[in-house]
Protein backbone atom coordinates (compact mmCIF):
# COMPACT_ATOMS: atom_id res chain seq x y z
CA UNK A 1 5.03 30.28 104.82
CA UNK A 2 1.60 28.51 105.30
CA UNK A 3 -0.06 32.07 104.79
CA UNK A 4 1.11 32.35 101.12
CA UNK A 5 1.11 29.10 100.48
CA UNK A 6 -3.11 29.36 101.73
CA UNK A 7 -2.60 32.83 99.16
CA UNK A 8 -1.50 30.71 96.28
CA UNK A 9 -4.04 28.18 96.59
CA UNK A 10 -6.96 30.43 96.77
CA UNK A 11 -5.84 32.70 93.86
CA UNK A 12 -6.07 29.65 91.55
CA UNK A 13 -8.84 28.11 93.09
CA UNK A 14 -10.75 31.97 91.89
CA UNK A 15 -9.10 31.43 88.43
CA UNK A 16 -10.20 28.05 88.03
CA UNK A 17 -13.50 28.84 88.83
CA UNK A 18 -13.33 31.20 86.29
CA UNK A 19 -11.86 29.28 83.72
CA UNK A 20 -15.25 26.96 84.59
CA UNK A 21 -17.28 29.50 84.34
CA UNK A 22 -16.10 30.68 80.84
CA UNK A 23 -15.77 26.42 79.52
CA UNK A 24 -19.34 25.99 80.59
CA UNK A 25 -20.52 29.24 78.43
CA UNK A 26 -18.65 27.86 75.51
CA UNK A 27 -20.12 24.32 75.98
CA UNK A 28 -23.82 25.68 76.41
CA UNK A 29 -23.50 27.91 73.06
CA UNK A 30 -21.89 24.97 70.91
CA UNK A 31 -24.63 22.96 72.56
CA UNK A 32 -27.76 25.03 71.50
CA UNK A 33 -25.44 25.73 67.93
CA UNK A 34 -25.87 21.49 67.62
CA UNK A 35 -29.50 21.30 68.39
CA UNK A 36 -30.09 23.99 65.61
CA UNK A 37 -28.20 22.43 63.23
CA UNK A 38 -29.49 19.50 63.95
CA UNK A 39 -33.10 20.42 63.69
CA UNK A 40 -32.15 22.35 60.20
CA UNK A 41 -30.64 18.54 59.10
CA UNK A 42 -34.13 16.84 60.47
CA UNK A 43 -36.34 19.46 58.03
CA UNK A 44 -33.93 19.28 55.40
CA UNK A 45 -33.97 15.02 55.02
CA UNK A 46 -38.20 15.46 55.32
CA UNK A 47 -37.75 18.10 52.67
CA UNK A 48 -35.87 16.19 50.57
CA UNK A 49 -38.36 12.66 51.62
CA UNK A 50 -41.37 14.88 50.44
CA UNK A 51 -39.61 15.91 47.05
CA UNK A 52 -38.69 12.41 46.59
CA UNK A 53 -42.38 11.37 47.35
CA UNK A 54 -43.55 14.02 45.11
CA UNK A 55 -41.17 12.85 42.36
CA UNK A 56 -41.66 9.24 42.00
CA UNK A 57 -45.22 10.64 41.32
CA UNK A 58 -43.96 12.78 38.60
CA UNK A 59 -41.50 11.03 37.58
CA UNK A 60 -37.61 10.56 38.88
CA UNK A 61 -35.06 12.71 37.77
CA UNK A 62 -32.85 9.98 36.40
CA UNK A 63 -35.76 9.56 33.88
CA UNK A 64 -35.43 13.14 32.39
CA UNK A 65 -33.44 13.94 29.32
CA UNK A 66 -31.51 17.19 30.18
CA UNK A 67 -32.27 20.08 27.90
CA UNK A 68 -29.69 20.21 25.69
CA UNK A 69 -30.64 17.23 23.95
């Protein structure tokens, strides 16, 4: 009885470490996936703070007709 209850305990203790194993893949991924994207949002709002710099010296958008009039 105590030998495959010890059995039991062990096999899911091995799953569970594998189950860890595979969670902490998927969280280190998704983590380096957010650092990306987050470093493609940080050039994209200086992009867009240089064009905006750029454009007050040339003049704002709002300030253009289109060209269809």
């Amino acid at each position: 009885m105590i030998e495959s209850r010890l059995m039991e305990c062990e096999t899911k203790i091995a799953y569970q470490e594998e189950t860890l194993r595979v969670l902490n893949e998927v969280v280190t991924r998704q983590q380096n996936e957010i650092d990306q994207l987050k470093m493609a949002c940080r050039q994209l709002a200086e992009r867009i703070a240089r064009g905006s710099a750029e454009g007050a010296v040339k003049g704002s958008f709002a300030d253009e007709v289109p060209p269809h009039y």
